[in-house]
N, C-alpha and C. Protein backbone atom coordinates (compact mmCIF):
# COMPACT_ATOMS: atom_id res chain seq x y z
N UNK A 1 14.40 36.61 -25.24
CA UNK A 1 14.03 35.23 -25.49
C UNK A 1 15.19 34.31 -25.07
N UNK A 2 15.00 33.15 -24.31
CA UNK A 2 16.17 32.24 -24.10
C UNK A 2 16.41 31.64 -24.92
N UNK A 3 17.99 31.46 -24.76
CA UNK A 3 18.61 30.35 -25.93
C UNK A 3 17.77 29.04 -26.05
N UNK A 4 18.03 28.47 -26.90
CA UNK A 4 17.64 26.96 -26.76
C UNK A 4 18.33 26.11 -25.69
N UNK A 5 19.89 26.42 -25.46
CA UNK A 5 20.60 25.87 -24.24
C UNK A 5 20.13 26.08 -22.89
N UNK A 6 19.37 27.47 -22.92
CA UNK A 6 18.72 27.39 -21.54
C UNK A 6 17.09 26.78 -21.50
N UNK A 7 16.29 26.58 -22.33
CA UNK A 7 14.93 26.02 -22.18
C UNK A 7 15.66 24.92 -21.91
N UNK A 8 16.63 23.73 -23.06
CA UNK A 8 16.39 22.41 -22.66
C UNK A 8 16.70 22.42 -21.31
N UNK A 9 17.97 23.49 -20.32
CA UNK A 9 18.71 23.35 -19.58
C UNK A 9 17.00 23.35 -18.29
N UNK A 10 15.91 23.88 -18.62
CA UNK A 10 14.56 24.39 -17.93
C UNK A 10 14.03 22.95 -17.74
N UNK A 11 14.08 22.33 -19.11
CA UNK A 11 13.34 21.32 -19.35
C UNK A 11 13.89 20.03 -18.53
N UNK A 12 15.16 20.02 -18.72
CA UNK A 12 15.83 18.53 -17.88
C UNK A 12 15.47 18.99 -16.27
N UNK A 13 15.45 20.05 -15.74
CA UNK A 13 15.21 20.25 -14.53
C UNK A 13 14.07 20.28 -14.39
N UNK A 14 13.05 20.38 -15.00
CA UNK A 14 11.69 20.34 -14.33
C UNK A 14 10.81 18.60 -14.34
N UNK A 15 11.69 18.39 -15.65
CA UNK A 15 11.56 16.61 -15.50
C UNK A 15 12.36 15.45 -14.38
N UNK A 16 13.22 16.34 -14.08
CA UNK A 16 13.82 15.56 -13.12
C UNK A 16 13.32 15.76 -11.39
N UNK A 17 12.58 17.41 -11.32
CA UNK A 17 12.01 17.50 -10.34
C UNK A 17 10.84 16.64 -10.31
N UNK A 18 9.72 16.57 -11.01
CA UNK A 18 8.80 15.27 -11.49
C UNK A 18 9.49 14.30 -11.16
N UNK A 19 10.08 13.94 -11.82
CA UNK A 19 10.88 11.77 -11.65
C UNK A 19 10.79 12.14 -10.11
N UNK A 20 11.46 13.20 -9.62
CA UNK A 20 11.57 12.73 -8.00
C UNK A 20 10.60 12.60 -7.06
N UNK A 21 9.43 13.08 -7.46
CA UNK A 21 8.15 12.61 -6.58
C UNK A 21 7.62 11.37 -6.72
N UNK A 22 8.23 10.38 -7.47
CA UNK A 22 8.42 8.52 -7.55
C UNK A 22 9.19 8.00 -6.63
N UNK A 23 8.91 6.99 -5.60
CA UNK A 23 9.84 6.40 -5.02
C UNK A 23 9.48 4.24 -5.60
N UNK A 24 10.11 4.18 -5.43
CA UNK A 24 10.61 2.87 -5.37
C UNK A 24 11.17 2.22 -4.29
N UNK A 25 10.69 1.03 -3.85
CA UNK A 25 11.78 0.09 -2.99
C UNK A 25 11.10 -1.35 -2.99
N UNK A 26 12.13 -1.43 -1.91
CA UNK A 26 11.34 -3.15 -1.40
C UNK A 26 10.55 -3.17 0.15
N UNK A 27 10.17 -4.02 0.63
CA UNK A 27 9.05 -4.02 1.53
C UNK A 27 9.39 -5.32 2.46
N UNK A 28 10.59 -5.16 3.21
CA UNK A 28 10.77 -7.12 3.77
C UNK A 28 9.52 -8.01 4.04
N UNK A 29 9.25 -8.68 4.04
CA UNK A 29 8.47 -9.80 5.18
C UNK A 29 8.37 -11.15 5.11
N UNK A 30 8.00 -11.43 6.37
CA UNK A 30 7.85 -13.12 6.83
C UNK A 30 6.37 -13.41 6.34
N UNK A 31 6.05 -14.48 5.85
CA UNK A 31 5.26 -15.20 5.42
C UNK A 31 4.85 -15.86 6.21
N UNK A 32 3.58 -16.15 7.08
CA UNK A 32 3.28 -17.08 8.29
C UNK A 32 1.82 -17.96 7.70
N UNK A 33 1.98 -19.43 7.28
CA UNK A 33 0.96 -19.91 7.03
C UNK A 33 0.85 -21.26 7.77
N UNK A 34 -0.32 -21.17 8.45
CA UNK A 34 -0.47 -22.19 9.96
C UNK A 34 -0.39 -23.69 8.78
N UNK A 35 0.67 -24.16 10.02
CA UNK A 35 1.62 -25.72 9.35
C UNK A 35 2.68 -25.69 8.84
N UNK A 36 3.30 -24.65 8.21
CA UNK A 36 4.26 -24.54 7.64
C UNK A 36 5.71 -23.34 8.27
N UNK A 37 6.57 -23.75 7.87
CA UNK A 37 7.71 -22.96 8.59
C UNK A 37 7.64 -21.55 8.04
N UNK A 38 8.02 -20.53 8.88
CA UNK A 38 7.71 -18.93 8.16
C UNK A 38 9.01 -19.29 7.09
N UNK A 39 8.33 -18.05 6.09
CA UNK A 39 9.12 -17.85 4.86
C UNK A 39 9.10 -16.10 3.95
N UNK A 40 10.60 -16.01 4.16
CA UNK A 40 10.65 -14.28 3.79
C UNK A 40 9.95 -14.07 2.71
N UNK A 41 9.40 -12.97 2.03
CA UNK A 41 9.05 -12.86 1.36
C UNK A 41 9.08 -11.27 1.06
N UNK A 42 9.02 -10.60 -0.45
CA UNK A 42 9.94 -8.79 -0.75
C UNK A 42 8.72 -8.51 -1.36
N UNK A 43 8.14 -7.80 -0.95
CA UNK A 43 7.11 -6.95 -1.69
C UNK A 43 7.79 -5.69 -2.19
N UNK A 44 7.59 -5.11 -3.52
CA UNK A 44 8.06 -4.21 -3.93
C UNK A 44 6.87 -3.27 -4.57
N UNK A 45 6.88 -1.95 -3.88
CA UNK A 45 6.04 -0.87 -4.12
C UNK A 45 6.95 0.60 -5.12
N UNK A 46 5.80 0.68 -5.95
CA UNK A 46 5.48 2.42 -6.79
C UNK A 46 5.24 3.27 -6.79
N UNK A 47 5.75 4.74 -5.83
CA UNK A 47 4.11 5.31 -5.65
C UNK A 47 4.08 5.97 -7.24
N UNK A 48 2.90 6.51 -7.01
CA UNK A 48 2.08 7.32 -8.38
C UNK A 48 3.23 8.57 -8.07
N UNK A 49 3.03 9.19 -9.55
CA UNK A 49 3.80 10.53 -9.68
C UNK A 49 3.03 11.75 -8.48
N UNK A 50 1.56 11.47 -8.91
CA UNK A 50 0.89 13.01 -8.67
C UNK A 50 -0.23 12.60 -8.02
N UNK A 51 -0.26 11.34 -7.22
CA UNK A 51 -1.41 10.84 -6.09
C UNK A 51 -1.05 10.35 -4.92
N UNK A 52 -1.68 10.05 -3.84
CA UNK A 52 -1.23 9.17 -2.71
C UNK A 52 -1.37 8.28 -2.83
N UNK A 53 -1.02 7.57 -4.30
CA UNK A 53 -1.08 5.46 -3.96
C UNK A 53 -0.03 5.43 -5.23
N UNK A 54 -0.06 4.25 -5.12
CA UNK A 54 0.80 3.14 -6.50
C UNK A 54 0.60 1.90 -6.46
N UNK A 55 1.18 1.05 -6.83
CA UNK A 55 0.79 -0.07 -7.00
C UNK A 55 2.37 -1.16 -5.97
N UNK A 56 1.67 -2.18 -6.01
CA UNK A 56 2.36 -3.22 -4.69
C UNK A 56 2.40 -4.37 -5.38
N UNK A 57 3.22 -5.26 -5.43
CA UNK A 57 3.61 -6.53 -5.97
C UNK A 57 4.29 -7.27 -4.94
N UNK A 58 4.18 -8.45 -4.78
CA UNK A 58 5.03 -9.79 -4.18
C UNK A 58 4.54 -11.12 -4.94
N UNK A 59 5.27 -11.90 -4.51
CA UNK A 59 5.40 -13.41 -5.45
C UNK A 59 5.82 -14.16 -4.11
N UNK A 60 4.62 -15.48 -4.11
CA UNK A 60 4.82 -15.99 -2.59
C UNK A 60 5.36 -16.75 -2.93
N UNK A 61 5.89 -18.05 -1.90
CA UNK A 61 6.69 -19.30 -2.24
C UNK A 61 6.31 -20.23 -3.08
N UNK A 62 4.99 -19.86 -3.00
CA UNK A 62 3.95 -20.97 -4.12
C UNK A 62 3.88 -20.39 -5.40
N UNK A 63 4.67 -19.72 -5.64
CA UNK A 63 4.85 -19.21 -7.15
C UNK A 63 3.72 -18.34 -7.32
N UNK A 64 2.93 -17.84 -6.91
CA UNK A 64 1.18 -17.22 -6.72
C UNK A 64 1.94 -15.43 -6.86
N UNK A 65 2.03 -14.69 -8.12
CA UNK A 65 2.21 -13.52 -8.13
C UNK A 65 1.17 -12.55 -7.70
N UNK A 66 0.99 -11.40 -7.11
CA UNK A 66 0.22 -10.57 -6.60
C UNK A 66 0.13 -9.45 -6.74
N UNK A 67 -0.22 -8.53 -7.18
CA UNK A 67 -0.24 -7.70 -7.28
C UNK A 67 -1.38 -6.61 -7.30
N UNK A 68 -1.05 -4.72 -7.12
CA UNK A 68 -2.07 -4.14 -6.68
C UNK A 68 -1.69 -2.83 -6.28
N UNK A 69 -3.67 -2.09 -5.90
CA UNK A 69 -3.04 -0.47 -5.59
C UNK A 69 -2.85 -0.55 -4.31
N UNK A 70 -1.92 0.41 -3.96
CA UNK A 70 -2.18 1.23 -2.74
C UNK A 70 -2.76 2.26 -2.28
N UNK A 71 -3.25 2.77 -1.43
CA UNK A 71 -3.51 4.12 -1.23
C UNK A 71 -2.88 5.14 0.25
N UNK A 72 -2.28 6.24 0.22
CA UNK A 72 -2.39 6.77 1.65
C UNK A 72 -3.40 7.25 2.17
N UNK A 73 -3.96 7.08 3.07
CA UNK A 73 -5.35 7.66 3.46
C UNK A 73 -5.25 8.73 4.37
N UNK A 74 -5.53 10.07 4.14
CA UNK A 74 -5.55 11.09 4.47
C UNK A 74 -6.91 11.90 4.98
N UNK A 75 -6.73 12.56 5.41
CA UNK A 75 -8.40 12.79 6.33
C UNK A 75 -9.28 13.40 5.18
N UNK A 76 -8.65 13.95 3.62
CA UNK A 76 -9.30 14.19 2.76
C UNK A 76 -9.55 13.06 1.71
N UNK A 77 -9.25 11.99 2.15
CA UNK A 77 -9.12 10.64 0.95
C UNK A 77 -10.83 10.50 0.61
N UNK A 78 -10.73 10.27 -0.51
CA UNK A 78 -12.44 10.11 -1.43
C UNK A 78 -12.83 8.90 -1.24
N UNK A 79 -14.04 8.66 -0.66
CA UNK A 79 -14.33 7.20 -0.91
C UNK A 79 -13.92 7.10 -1.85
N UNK A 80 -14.37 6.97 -3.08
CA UNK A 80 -14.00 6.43 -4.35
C UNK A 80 -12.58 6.00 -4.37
N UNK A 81 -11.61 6.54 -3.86
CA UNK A 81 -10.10 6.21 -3.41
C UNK A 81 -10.27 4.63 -2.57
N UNK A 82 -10.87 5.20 -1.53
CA UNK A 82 -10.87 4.21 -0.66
C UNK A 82 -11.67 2.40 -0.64
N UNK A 83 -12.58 3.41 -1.16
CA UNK A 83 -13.50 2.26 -1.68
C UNK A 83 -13.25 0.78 -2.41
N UNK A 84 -12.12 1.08 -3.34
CA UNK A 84 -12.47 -0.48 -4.12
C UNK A 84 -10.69 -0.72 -3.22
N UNK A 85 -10.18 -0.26 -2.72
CA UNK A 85 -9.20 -1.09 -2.25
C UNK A 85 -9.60 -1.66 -0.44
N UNK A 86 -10.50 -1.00 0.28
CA UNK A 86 -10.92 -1.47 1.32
C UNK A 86 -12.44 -1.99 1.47
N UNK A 87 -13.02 -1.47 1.32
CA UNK A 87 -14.47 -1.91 1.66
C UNK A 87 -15.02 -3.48 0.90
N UNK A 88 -15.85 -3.19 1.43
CA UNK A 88 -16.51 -5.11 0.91
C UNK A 88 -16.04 -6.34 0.00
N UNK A 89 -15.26 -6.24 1.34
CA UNK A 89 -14.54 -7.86 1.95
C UNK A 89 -15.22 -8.83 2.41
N UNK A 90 -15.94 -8.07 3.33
CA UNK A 90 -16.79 -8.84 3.75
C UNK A 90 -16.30 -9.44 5.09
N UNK A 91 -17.27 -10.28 6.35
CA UNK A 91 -16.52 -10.87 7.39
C UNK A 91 -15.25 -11.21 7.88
N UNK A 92 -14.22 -11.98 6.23
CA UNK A 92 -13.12 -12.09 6.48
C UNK A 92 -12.00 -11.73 7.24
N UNK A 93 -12.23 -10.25 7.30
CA UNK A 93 -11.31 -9.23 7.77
C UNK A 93 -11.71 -8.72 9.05
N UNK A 94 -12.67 -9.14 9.61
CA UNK A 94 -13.18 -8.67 10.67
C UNK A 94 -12.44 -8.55 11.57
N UNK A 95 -11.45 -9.54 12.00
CA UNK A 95 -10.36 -9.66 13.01
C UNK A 95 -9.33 -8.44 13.14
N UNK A 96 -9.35 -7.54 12.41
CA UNK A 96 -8.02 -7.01 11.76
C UNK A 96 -8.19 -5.68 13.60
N UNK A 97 -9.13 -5.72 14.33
CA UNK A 97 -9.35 -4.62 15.21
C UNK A 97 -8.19 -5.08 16.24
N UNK A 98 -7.36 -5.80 16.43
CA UNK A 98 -6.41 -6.85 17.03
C UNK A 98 -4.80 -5.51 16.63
N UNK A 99 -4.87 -5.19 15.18
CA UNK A 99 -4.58 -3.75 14.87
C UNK A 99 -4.00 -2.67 15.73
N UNK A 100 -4.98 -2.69 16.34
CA UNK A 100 -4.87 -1.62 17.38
C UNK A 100 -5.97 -0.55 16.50
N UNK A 101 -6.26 -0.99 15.59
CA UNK A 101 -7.87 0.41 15.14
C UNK A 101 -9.12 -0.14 15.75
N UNK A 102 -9.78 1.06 15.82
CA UNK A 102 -10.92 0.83 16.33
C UNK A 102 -12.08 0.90 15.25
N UNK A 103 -11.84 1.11 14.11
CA UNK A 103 -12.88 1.11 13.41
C UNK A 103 -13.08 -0.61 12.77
N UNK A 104 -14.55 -0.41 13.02
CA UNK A 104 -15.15 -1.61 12.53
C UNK A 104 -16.28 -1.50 11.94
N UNK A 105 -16.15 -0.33 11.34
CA UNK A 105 -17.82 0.07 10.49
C UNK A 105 -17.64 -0.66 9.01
N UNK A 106 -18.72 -0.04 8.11
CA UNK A 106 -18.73 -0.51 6.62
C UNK A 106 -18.21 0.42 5.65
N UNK A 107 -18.45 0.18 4.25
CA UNK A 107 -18.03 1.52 3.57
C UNK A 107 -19.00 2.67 3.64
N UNK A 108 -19.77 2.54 4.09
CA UNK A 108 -20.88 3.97 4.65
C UNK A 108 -20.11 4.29 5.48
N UNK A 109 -19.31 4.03 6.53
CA UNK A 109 -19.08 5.13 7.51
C UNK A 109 -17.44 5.54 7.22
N UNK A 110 -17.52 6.23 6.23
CA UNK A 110 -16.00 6.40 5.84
C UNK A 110 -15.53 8.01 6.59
N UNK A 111 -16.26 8.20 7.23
CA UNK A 111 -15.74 9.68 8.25
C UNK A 111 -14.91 8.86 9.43
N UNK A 112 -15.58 7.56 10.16
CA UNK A 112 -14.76 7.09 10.96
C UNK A 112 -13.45 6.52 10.66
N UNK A 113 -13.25 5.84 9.14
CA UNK A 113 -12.51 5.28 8.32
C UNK A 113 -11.21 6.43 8.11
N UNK A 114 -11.69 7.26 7.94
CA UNK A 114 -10.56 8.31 7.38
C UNK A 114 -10.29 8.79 8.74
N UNK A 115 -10.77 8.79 9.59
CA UNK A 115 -10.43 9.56 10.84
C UNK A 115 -9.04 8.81 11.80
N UNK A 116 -9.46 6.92 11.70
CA UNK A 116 -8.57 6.14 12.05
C UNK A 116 -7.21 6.13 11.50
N UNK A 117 -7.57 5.82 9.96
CA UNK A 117 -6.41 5.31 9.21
C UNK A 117 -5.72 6.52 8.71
N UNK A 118 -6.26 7.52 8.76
CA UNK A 118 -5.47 8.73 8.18
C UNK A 118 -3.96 8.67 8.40
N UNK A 119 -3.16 8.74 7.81
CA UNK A 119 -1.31 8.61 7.60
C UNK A 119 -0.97 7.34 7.56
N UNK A 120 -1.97 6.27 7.09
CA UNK A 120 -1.55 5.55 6.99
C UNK A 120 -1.90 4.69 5.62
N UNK A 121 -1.22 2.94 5.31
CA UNK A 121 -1.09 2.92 3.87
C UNK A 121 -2.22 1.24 3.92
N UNK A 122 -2.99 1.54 2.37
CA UNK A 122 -3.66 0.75 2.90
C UNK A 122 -3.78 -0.40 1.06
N UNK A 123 -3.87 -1.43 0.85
CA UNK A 123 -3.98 -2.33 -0.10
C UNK A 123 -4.43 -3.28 -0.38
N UNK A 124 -4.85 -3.72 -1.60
CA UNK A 124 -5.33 -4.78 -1.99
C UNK A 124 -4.88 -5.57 -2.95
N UNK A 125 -4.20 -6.79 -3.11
CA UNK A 125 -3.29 -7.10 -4.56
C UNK A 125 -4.30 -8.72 -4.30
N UNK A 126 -4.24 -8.56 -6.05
CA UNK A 126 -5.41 -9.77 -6.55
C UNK A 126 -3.68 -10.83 -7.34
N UNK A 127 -4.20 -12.26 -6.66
CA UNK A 127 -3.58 -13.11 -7.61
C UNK A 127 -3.65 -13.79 -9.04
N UNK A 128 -2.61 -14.14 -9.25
CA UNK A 128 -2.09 -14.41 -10.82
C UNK A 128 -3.43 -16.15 -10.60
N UNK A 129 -3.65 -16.35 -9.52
CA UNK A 129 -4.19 -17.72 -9.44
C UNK A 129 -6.11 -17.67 -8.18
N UNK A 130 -5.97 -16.14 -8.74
CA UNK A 130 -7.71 -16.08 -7.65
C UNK A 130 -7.76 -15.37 -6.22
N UNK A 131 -6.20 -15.74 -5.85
CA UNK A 131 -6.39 -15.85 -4.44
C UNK A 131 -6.24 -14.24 -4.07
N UNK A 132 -6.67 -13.01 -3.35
CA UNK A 132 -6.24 -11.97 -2.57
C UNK A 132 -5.54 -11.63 -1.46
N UNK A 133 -5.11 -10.44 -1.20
CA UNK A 133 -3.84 -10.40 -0.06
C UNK A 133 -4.52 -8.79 -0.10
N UNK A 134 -4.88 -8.57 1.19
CA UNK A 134 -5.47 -7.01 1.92
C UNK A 134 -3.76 -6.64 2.88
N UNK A 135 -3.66 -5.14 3.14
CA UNK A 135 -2.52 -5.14 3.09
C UNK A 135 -2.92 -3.79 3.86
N UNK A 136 -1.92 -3.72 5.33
CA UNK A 136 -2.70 -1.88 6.00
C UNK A 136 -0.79 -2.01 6.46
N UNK A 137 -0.29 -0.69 6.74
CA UNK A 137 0.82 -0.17 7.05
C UNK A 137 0.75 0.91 8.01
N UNK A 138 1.42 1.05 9.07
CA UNK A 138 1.29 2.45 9.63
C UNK A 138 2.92 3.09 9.11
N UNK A 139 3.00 4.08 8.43
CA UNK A 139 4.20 4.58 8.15
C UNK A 139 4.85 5.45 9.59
N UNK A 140 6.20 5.58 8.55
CA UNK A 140 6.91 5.92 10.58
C UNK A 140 7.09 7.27 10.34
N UNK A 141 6.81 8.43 9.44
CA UNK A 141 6.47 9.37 8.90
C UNK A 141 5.18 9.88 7.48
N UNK A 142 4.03 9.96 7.93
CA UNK A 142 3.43 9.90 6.95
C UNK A 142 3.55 11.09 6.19
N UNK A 143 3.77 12.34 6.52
CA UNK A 143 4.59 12.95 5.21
C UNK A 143 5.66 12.48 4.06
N UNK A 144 6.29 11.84 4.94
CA UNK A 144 7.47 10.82 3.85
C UNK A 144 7.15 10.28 2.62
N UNK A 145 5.79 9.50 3.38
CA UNK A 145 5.18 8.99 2.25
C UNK A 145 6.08 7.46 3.04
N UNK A 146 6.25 6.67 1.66
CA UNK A 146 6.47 4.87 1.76
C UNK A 146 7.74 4.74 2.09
N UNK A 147 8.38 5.97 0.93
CA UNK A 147 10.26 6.14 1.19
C UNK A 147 10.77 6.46 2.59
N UNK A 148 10.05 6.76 3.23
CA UNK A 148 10.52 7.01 5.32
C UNK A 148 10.09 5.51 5.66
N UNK A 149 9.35 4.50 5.67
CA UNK A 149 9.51 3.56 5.99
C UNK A 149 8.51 3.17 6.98
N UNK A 150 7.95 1.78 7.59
CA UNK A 150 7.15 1.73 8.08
C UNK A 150 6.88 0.01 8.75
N UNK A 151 5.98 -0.25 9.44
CA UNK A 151 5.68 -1.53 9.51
C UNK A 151 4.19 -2.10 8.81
N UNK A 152 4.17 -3.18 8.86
CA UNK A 152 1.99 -3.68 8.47
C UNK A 152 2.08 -5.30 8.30
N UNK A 153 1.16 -5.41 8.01
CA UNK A 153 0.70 -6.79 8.31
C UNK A 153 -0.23 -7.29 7.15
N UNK A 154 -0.19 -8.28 6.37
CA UNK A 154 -1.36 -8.71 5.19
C UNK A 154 -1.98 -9.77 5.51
N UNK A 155 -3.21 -9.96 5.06
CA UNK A 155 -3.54 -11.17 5.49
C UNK A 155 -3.91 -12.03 3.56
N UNK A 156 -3.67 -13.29 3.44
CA UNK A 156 -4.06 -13.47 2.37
C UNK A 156 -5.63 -14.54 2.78
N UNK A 157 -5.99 -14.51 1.66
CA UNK A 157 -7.72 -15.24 1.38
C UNK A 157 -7.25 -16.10 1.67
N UNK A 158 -6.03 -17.35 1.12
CA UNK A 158 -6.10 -18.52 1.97
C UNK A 158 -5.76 -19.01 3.07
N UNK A 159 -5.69 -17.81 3.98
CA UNK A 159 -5.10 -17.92 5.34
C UNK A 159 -4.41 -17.93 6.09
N UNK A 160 -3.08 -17.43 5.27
CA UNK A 160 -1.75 -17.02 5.73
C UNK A 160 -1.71 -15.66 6.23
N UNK A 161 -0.93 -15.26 6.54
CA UNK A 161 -0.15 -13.65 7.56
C UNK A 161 1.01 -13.44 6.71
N UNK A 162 1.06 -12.33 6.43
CA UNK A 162 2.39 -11.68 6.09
C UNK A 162 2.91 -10.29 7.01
N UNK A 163 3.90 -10.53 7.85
CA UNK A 163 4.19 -8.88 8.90
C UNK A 163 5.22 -8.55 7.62
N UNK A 164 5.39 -7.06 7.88
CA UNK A 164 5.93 -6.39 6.84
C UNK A 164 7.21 -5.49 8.04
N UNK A 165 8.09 -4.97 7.23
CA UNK A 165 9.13 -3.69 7.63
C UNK A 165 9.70 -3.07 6.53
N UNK A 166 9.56 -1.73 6.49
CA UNK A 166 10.46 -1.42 5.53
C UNK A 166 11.37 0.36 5.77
């Protein structure tokens, strides 16, 4: 039977292997809203311990906090994953094929959906004041996950652009 010095010695190591499948950081970007001068702006992302998403936050110049999930989309991602952070938007987003993706189907055709976006990161953060911000990333290692780093682009409901790097 092990000492008690060696379980806790089991225990701090298997919790600390856990903590390390969390990353944390920040997310640079420019803020582009037609009339106004660009303006930086830090999105800061969570991932989940034991899933491919977490949650995404920024706070624009207009004081308008945001926040939301992410997801990585993987060629096995569940609609249900995918679903309430991408699909029915509606027209708004239509433009986004400019991207460089070619998908332009609905949430029914989520075989083409997962086939495009697969390794890559995709979001939706609802404001403290109504407004939404849709949010796609291509990571520069999608094994990495968020912590290898990446570029993307958001668009918010009232009509601004946000390019991203991180």
């Amino acid at each position: 039977m092990p000492t008690l010095a060696l379980r806790v010695a089991g225990a701090v190591l298997a919790l600390a292997g856990l903590s390390g499948c969390v990353s944390r950081g920040p997310i640079a970007g420019q803020l582009q809203v037609p009339g106004q001068p660009p303006e930086r702006v830090t999105f800061t992302y969570a991932t989940d311990r034991f899933d491919e998403g977490g949650t995404l936050s920024v706070a624009l110049p207009s004081g308008e906090q945001f926040t939301g999930r992410f997801v990585q989309v993987t060629s096995t991602s569940a609609i249900e994953t995918i679903g309430p952070t991408w699909s029915s938007w509606g027209p708004m987003w239509a433009d986004w094929g400019s991207y460089g993706d070619t998908w332009s189907g609905g949430p029914n055709d989520v075989w083409t959906f997962r086939r495009n976006y697969s390794g890559r990161v995709i979001a939706t953060l609802f404001g403290d004041r109504g407004d939404m911000i849709r949010c796609r990333f291509r990571l520069v290692n999608p094994p990495g996950g968020m912590s290898d780093g990446g570029t993307g682009e958001c668009q918010i409901s009232t009509g601004g652009k946000i390019d991203a790097q991180f």
